[in-house]
C-alpha atoms as a PDB file:
ATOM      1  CA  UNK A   1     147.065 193.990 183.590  1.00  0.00           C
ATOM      2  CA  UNK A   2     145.626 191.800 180.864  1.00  0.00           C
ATOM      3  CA  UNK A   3     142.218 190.745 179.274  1.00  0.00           C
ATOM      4  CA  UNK A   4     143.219 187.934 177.167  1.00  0.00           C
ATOM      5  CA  UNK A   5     145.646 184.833 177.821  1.00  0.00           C
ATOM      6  CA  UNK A   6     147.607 185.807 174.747  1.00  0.00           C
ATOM      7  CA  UNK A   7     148.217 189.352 175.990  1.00  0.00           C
ATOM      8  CA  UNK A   8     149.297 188.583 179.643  1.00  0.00           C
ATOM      9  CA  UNK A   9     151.246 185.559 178.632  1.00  0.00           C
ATOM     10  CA  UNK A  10     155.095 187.126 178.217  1.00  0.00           C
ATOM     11  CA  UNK A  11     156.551 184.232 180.446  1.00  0.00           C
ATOM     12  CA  UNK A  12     158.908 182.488 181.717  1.00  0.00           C
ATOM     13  CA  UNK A  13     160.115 178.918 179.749  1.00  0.00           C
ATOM     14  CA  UNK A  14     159.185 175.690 181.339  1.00  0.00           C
ATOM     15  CA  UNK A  15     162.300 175.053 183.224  1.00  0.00           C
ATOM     16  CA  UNK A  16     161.545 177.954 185.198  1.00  0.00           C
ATOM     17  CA  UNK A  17     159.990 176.515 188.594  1.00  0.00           C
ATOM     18  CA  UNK A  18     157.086 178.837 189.545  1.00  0.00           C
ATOM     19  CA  UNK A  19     156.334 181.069 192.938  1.00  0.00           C
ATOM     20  CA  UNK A  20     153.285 181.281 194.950  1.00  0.00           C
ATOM     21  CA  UNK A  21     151.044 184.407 192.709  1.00  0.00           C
ATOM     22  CA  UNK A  22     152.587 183.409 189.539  1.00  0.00           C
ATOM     23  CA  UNK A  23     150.597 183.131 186.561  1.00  0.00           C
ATOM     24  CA  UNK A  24     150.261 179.889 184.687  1.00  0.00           C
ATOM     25  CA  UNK A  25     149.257 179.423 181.428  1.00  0.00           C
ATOM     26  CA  UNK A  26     148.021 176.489 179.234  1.00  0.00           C
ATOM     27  CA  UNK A  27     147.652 175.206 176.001  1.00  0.00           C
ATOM     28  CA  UNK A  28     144.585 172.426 176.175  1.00  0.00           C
ATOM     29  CA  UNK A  29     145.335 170.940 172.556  1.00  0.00           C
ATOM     30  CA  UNK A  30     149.088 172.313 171.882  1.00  0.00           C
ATOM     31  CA  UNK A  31     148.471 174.466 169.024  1.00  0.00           C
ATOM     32  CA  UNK A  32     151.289 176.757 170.393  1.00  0.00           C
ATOM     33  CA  UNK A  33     148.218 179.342 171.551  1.00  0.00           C
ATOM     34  CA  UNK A  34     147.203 180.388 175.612  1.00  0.00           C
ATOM     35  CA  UNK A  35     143.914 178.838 176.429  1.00  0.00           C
ATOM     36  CA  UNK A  36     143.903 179.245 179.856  1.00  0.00           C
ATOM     37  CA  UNK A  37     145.415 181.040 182.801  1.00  0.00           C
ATOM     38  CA  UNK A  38     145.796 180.376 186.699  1.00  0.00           C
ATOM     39  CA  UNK A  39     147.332 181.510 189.253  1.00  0.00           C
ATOM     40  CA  UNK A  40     150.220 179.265 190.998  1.00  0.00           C
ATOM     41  CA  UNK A  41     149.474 178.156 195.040  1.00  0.00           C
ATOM     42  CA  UNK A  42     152.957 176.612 195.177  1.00  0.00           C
ATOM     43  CA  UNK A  43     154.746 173.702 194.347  1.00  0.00           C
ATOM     44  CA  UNK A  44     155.101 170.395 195.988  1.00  0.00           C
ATOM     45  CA  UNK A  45     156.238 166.732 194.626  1.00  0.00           C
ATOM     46  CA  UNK A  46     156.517 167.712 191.240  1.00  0.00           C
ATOM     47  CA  UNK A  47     153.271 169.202 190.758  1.00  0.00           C
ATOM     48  CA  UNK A  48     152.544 172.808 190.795  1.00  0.00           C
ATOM     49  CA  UNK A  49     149.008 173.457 192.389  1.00  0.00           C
ATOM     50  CA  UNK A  50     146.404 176.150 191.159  1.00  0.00           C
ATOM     51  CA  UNK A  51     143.166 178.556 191.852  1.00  0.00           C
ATOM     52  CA  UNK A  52     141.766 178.330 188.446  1.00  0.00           C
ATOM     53  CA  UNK A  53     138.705 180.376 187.092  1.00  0.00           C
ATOM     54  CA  UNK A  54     136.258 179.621 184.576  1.00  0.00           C
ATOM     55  CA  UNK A  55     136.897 175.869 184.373  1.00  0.00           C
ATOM     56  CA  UNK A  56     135.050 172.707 185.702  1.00  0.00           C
ATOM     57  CA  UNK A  57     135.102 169.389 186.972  1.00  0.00           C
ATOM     58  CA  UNK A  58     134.172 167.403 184.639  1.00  0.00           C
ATOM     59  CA  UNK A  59     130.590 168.746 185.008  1.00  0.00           C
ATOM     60  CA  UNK A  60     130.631 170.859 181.668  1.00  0.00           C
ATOM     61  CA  UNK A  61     127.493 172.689 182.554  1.00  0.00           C
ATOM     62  CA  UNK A  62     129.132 174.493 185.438  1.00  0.00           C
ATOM     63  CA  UNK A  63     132.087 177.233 185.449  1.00  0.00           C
ATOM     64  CA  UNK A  64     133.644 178.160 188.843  1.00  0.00           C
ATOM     65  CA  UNK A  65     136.685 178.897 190.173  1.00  0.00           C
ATOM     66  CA  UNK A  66     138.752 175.538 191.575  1.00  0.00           C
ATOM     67  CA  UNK A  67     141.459 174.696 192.781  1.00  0.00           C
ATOM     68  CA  UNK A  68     143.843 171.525 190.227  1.00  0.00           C
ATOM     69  CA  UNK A  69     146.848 170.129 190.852  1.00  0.00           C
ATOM     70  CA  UNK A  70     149.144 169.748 187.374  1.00  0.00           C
ATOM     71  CA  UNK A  71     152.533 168.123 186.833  1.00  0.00           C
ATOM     72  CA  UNK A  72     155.571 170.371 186.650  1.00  0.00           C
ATOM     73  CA  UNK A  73     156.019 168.582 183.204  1.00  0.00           C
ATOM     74  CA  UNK A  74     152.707 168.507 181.416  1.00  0.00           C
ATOM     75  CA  UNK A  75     153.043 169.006 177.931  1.00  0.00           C
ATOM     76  CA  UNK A  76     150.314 171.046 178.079  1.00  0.00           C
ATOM     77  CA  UNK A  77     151.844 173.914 180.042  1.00  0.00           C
ATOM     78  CA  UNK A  78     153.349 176.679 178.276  1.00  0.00           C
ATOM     79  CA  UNK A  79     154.850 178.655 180.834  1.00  0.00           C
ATOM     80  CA  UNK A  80     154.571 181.577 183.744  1.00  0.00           C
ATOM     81  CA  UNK A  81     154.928 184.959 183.801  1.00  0.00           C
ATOM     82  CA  UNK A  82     155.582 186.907 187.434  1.00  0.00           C
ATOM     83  CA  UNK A  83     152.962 189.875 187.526  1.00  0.00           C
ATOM     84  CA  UNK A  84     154.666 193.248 188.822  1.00  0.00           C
ATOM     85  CA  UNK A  85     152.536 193.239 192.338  1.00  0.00           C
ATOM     86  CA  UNK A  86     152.638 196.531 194.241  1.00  0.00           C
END
């Protein structure tokens, strides 16, 4: 359990290839800090797919949660973390 990207974010590096539940996290302008979390769908054709919360499409004046599609290698992902599910 977690309340803040920073807190939940002990993860795995990025040559770690992520599991469907894993969390990802992100760093928008690579200051080294979380500024985001999702949770990983699964991986396909070097891109790791996502159900995201609290973002948008584009449309700034509307949160809700999405599903995105990122590539395994974008700079701005910091890592993953496998939560302990019971």
């Amino acid at each position: 359990k977690f309340s803040s990207c920073a807190v939940g974010a002990s993860w795995k590096g990025k040559g770690y290839t992520p599991s469907a539940g894993d969390f990802i996290f992100f760093d928008w302008n690579k200051d080294g800090q979380v500024d985001h979390v999702g949770i990983v769908v699964n991986v396909a054709n070097g891109r790791v797919n996502t159900i995201e919360g609290n973002t948008s499409d584009r449309n700034y004046d509307e949160s809700k949660v999405v599903r995105k599609s990122h590539k395994l290698n974008a700079r701005y992902i910091i890592g993953y973390s496998r939560p302990q599910y019971k």
